[in-house]
Protein backbone atom coordinates (compact mmCIF):
# COMPACT_ATOMS: atom_id res chain seq x y z
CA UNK A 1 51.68 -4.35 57.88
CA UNK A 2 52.49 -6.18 61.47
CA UNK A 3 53.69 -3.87 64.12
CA UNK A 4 57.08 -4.27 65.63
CA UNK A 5 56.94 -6.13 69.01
CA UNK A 6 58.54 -2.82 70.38
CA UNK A 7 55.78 -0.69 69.02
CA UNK A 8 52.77 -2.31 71.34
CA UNK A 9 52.32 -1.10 74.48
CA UNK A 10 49.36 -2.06 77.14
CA UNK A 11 48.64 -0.11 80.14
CA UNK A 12 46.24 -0.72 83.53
CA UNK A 13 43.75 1.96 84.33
CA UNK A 14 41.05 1.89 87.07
CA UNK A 15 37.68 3.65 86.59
CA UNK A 16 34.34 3.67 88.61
CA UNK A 17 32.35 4.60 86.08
CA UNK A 18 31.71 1.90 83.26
CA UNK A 19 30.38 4.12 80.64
CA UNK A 20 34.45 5.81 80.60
CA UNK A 21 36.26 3.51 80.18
CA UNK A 22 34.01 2.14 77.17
CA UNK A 23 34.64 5.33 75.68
CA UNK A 24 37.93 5.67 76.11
CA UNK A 25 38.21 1.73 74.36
CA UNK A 26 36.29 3.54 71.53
CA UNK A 27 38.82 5.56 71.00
CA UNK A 28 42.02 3.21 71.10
CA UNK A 29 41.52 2.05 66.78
CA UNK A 30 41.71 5.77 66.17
CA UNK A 31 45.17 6.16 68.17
CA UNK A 32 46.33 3.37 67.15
CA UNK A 33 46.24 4.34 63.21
CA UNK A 34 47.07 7.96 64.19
CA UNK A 35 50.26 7.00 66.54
CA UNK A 36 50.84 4.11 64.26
CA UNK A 37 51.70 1.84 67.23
CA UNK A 38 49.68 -0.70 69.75
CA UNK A 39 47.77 0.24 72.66
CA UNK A 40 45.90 -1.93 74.59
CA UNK A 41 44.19 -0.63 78.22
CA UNK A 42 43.58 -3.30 80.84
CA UNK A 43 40.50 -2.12 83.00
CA UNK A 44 39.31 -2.50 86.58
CA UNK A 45 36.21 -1.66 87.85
CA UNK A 46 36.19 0.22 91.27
CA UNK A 47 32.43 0.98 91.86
CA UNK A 48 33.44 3.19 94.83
CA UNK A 49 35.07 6.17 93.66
CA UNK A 50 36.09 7.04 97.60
CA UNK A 51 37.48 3.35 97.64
CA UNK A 52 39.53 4.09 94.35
CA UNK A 53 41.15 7.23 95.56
CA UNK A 54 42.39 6.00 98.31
CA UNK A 55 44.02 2.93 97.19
CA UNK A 56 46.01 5.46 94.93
CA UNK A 57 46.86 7.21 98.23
CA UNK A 58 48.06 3.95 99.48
CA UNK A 59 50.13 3.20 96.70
CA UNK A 60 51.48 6.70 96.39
CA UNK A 61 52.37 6.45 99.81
CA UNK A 62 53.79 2.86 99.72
CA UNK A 63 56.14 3.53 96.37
CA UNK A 64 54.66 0.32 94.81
CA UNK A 65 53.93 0.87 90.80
CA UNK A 66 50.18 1.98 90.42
CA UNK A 67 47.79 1.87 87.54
CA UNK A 68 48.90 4.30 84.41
CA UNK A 69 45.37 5.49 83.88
CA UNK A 70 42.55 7.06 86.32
CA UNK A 71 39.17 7.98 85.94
CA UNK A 72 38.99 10.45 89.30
CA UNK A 73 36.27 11.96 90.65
CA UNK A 74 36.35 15.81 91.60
CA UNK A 75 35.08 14.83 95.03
CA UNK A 76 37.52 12.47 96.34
CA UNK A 77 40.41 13.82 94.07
CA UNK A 78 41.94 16.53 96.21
CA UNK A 79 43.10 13.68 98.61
CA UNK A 80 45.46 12.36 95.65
CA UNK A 81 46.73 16.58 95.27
CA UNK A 82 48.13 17.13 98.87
CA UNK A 83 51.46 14.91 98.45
CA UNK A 84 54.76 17.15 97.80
CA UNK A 85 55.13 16.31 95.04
CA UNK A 86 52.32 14.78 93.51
CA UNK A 87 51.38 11.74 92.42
CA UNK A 88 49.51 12.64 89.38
CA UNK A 89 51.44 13.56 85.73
CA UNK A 90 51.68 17.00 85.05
CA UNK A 91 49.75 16.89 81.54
CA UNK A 92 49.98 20.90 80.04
CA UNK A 93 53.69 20.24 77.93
CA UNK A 94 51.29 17.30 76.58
CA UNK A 95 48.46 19.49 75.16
CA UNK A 96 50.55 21.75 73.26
CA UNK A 97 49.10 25.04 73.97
CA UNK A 98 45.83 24.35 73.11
CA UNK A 99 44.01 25.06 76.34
CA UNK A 100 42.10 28.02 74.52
CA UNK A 101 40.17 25.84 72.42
CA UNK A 102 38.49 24.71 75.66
CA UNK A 103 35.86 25.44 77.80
CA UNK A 104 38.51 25.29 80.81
CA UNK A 105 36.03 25.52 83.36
CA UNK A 106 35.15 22.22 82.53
CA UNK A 107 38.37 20.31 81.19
CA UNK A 108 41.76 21.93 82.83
CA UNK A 109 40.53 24.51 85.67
CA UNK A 110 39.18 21.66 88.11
CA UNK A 111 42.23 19.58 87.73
CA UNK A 112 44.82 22.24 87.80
CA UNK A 113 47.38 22.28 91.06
CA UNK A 114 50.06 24.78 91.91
CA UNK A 115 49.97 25.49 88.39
CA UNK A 116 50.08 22.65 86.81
CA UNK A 117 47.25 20.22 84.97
CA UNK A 118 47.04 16.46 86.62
CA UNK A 119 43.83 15.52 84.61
CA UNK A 120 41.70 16.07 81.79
CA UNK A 121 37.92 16.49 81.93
CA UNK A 122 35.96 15.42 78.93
CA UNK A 123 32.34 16.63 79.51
CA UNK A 124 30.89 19.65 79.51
CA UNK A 125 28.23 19.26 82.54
CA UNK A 126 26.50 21.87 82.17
CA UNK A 127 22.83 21.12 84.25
CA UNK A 128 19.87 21.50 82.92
CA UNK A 129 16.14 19.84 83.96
CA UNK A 130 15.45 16.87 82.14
CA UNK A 131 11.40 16.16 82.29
CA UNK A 132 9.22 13.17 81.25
CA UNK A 133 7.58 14.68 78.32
CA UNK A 134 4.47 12.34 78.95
CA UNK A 135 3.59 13.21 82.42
CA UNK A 136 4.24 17.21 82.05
CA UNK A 137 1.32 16.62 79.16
CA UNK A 138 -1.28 14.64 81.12
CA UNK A 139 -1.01 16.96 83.98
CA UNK A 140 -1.55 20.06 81.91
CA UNK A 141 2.24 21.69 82.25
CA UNK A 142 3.79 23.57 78.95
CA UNK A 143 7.77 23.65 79.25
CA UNK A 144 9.71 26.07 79.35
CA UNK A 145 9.30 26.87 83.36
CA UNK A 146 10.86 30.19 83.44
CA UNK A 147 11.33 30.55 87.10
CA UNK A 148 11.84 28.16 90.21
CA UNK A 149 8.11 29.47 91.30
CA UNK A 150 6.94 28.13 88.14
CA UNK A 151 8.68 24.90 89.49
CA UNK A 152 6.85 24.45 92.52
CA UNK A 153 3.38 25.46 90.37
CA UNK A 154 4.26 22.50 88.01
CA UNK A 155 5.40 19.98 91.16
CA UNK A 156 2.23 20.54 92.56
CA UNK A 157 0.33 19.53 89.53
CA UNK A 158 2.50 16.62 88.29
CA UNK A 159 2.49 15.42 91.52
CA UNK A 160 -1.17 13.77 90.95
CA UNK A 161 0.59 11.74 88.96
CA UNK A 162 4.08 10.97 89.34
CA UNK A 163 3.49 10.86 93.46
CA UNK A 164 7.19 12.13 94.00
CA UNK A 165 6.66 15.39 92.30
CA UNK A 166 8.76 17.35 89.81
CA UNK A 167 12.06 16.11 90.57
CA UNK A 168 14.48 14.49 93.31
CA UNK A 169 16.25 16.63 95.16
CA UNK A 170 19.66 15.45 95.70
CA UNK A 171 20.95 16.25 99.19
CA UNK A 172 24.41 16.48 98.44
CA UNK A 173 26.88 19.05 98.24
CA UNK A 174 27.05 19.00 94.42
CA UNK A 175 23.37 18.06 94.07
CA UNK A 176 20.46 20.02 93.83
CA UNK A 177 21.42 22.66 96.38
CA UNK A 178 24.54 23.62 94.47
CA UNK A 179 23.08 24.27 91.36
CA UNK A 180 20.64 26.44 92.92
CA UNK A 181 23.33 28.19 95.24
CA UNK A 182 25.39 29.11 92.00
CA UNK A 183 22.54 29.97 90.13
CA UNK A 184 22.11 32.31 93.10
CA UNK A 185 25.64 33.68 93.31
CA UNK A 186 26.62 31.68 96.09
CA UNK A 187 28.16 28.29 96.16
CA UNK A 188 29.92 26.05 99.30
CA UNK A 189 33.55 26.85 97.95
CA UNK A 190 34.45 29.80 96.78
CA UNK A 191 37.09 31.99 94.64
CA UNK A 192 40.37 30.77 95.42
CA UNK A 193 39.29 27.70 97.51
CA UNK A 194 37.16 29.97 100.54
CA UNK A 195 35.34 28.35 102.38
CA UNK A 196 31.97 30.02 102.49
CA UNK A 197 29.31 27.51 103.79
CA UNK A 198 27.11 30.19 105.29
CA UNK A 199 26.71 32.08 101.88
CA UNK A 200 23.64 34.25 101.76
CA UNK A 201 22.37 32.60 98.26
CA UNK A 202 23.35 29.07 99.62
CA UNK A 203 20.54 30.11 102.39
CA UNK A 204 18.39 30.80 100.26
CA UNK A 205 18.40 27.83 98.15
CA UNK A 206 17.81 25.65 101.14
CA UNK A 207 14.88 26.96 102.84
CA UNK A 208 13.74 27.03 98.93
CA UNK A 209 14.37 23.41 98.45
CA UNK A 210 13.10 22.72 102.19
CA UNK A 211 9.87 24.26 101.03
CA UNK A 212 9.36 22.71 97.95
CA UNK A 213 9.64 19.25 99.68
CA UNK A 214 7.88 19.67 103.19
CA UNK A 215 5.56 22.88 101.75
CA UNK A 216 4.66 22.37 98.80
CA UNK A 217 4.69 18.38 98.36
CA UNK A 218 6.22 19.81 94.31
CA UNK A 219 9.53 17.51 94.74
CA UNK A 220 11.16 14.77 96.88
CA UNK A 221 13.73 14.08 98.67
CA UNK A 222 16.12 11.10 96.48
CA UNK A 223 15.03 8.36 98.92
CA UNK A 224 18.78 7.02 100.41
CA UNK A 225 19.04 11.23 101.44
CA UNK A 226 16.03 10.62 103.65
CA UNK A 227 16.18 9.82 107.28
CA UNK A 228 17.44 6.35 107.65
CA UNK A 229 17.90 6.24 103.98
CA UNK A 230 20.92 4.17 102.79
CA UNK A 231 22.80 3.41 99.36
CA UNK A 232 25.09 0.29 99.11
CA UNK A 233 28.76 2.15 98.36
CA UNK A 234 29.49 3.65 94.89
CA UNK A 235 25.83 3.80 93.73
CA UNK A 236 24.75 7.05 92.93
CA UNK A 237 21.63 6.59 92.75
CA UNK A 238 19.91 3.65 94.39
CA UNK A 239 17.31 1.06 93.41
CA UNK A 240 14.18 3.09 94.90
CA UNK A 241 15.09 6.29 92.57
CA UNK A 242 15.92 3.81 89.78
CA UNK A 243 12.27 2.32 90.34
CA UNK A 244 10.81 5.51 90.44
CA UNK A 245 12.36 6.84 87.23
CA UNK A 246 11.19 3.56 85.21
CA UNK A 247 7.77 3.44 86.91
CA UNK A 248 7.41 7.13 86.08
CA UNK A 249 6.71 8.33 89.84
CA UNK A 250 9.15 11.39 89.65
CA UNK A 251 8.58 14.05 86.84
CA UNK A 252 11.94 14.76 86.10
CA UNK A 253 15.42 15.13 87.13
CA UNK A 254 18.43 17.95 87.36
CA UNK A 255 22.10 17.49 86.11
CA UNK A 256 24.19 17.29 82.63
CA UNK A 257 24.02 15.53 79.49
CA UNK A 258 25.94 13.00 80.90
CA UNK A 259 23.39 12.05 83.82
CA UNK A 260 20.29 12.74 81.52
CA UNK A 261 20.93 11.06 78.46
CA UNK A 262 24.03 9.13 79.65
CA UNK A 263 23.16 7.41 82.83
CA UNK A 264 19.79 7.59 82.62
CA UNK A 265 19.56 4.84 79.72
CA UNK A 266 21.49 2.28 82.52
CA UNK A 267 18.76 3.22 84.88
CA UNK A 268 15.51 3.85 83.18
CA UNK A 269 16.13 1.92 79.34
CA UNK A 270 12.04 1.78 79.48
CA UNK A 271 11.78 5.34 79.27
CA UNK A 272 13.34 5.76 75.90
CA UNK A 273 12.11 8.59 73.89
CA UNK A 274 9.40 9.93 76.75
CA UNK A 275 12.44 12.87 77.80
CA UNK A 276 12.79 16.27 77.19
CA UNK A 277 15.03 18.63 78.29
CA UNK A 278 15.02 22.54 78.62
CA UNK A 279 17.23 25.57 80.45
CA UNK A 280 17.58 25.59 84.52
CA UNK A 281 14.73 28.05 85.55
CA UNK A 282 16.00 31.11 87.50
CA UNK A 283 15.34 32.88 90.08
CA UNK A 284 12.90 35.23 89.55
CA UNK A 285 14.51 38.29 91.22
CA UNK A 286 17.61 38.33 89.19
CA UNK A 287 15.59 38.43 86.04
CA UNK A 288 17.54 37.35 82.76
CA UNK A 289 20.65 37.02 84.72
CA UNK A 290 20.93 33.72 86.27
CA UNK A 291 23.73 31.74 85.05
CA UNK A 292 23.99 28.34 83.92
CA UNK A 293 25.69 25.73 86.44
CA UNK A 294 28.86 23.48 85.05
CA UNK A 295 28.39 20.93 87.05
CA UNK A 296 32.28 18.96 88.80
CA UNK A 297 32.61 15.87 86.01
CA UNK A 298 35.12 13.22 85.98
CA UNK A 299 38.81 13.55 85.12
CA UNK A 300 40.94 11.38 83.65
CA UNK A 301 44.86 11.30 84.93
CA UNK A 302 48.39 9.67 84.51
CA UNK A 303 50.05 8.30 88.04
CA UNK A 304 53.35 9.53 87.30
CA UNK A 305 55.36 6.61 89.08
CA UNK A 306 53.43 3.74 86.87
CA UNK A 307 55.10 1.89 84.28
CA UNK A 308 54.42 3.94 81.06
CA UNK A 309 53.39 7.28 82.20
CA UNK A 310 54.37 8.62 78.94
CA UNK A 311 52.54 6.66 76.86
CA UNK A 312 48.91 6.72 78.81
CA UNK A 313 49.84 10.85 78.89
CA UNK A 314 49.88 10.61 75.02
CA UNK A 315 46.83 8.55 74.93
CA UNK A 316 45.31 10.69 77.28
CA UNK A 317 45.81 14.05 75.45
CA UNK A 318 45.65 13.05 71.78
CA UNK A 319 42.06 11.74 72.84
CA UNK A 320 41.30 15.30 74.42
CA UNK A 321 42.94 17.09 71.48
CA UNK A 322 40.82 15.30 68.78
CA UNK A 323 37.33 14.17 67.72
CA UNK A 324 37.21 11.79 70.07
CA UNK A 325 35.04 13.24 72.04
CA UNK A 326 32.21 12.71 69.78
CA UNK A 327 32.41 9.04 70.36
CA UNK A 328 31.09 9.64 73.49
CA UNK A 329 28.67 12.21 72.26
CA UNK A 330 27.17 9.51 69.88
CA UNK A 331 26.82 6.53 72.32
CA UNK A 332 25.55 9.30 75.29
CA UNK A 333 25.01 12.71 74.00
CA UNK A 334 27.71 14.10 76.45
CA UNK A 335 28.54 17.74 75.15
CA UNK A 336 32.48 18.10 74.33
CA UNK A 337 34.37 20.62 76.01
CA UNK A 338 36.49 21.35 73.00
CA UNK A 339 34.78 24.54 71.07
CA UNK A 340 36.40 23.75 67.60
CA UNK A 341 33.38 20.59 67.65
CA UNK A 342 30.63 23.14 68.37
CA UNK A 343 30.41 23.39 64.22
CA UNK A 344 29.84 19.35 64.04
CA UNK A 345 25.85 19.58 62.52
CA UNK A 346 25.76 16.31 64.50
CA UNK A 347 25.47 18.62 67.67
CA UNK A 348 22.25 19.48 66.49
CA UNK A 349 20.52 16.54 65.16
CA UNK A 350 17.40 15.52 66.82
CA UNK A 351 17.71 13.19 69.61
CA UNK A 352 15.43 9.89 69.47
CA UNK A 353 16.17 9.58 73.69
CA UNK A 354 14.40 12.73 74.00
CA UNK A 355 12.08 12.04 70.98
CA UNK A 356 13.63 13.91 68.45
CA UNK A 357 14.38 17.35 70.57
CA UNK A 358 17.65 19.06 69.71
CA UNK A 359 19.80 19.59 72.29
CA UNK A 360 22.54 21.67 71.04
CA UNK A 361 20.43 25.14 70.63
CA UNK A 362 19.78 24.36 74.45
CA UNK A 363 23.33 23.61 75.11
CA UNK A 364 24.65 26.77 73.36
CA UNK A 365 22.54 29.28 74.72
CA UNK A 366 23.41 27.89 77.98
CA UNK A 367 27.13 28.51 77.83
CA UNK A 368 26.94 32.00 76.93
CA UNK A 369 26.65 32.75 80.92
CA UNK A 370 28.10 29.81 82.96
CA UNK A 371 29.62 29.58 86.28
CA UNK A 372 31.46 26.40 87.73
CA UNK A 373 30.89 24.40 90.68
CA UNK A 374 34.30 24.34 92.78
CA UNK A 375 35.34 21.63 95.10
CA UNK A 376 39.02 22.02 95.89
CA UNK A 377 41.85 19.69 97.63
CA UNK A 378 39.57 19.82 101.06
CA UNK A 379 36.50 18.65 99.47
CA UNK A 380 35.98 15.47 101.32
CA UNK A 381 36.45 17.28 104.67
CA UNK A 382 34.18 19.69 104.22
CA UNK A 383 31.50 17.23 102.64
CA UNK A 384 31.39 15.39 105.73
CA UNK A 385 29.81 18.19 107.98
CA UNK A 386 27.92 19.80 104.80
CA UNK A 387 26.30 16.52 103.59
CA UNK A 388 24.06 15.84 107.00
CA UNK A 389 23.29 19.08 107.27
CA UNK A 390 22.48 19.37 104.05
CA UNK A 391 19.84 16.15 104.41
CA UNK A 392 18.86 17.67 107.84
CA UNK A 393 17.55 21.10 106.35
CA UNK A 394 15.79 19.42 103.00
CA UNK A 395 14.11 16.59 105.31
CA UNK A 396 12.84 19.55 107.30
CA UNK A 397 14.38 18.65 110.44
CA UNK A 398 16.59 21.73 111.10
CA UNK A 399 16.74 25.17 110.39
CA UNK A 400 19.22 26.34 107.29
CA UNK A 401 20.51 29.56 108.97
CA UNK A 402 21.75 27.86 112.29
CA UNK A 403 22.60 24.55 110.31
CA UNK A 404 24.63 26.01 107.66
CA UNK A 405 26.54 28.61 110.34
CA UNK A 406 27.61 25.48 112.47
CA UNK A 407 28.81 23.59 109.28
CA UNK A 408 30.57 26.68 108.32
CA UNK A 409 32.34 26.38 111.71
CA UNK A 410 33.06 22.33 111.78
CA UNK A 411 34.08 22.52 108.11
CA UNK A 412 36.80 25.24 108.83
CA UNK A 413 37.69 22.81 111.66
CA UNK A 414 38.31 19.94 109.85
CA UNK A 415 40.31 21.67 107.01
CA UNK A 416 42.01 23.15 109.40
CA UNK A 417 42.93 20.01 111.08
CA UNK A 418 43.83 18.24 107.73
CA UNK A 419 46.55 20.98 106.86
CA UNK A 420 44.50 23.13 104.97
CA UNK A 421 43.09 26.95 104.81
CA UNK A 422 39.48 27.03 104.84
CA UNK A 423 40.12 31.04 103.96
């Protein structure tokens, strides 16, 4: 039977990350026959997810109607959270109480406000260390590595292969030194938004990662975080990593499903079925006890002045409620944050990407001790001072203790200066 005329609908969302907004197409048949109505989303493509974010501030600040749907990301977000009131839809009447079948510190906790939800996050990034399963063989290395010494062992020996060693270290402030800075009990933000550049454990992970590049010659740095390095704007990743990764010069890599088995068939197709993937290692003082790392992942939100907010909010939720994640878990393998799909036995096929390894076991052992990365409304202030010192400290060009106590100090600065509390 035709729809009535006053049944369709078709709404404008913006997205820098193709690989969303295909999914979230996927999943327009399904709402469609659910909602029994006509939805149609009209994309564009804003590679720079800095450049997106603030073109919503402009628009939010001009009145003019915006896009219904946005694909944010947690880094440049907090800019959009700082108008009174906010731009963004408050989504929690939407999701009917049903925040406890989620892993919140992956779907509502980033993207809550004053209370209130203004996105939706759809993938459970939890990191773990991808590996070429080839390379690890020729030069003589057994997974799993246990501990981040048995890291630096294994860089050194894959390194007479793949010339860039075990992995890329990626000199941001939710890159490599995060992961290992929560691992550690540290982190650049947090409880309740602190600033605490100058953490003890984020200390330590620096001078570790500074050794393992400049030392130990077990890991590079990702080659636009070098000195003079530079990435055209919105790429993540840049064409001399991409080479690398095809070319197999770099072992391995750190982050969630999403990068490993998501991203990484944009950027390395050729490497089909030569990945594995196993548990972070830990650090070796803290024993068993090193948590997992839930990496910041994209949210999706509803600009509450557009011109059918309450029809991208139903969109929006009923795709978060459902299945629909696992439309994104077949074309990627990105792990749902929804437990009620942690029973689908497709969780635990065997993935050809990663010839034939089963990820879910992994995945589920994993989340039993998790901690989440936190960013927070102030986030792109206090990247600006952490990111070169950051790069400064893994390059080997400054010392982490006095580098990470001045950023401490420049960071509270900035918030400071923006309207914020760094405390």
């Amino acid at each position: 039977m035709l729809l009535a005329r006053s049944e369709e609908a078709s709404i404008d969302g913006w997205h820098s990350q193709p690989a969303r907004a295909e999914w979230l197409d996927d999943c327009l048949p399904g709402y469609r026959s659910s909602r029994g109505k006509s939805l149609t989303v009209r994309w564009t493509h804003v590679p720079d997810p800095a450049r997106l974010v603030q073109t919503l501030v402009v628009l939010a600040s001009s009145g003019a109607a915006p896009p219904e749907l946005v694909d944010l990301d947690p880094a440049w977000a907090g800019r959009l959270t700082r108008f009174t009131p906010g731009p963004l839809l408050a989504l929690e009447s939407y999701l009917r109480g049903q925040l406890r079948d989620f892993v919140n510190e992956a779907f509502s906790d980033p993207w809550t406000v004053g209370g209130h939800v203004i996105a939706l996050g759809s993938e459970l990034n939890v990191a773990l260390l991808g590996y070429r399963a080839d390379v690890w063989s020729v030069a003589g290395v057994r997974a799993p590595l246990v501990t981040w010494d048995d890291a630096i062992d294994a860089g050194r020996r894959v390194a007479n292969h793949a010339p860039h060693g075990l992995l890329f270290v990626r000199a941001d402030g939710v890159g490599t030194p995060a992961v290992l800075s929560l691992q550690g009990g540290g982190g650049f933000i947090g409880p309740g938004g602190r600033l605490q550049v100058d953490h003890p454990a984020n200390l330590r992970a620096l001078d570790f990662l500074a050794r393992m590049v400049n030392r130990e010659r077990a890991a590079s740095v990702l080659p636009y975080d070098r000195p003079g390095g530079n990435r055209p704007g919105g790429d993540m990743l840049g064409d001399a990593a991409r080479a690398a990764f095809k070319n197999g010069e770099v072992a391995g890599d750190i982050g969630p499903m999403a990068r490993l088995s998501g991203e990484m068939r944009l950027d390395a197709p050729e490497t089909a079925g030569k990945w594995r993937v196993q548990a972070l290692p830990r650090w070796r003082e803290a024993g068993g006890r090193s948590p997992s790392v839930i990496l910041p992942g994209s949210g999706i939100g509803v600009m509450r002045a557009s011109n059918q907010a309450e029809v991208a909010a139903d969109f929006v939720t009923w795709v978060h409620l459902g299945h629909s994640a696992m439309l994104d878990f077949e074309r990627r393998q990105t792990w749902p944050v929804n437990r009620r799909m942690y029973d689908d036995p497709r969780l635990d096929d065997p993935i050809p990407w990663f010839h034939g390894q089963a990820v879910g076991p992994i995945l589920r052992q994993a989340m039993t001790n998790a901690v989440a990365c936190v960013l927070g409304p102030y986030w792109p202030e206090v990247s600006r001072v952490l990111v070169p010192a950051i790069r400064s400290i893994v390059n080997g060009q400054a010392d982490a203790q006095g580098t990470l106590a001045e950023a401490q100090i420049a960071a509270r600065m900035l918030v400071a200066q923006s309207g914020g509390s760094p405390d």
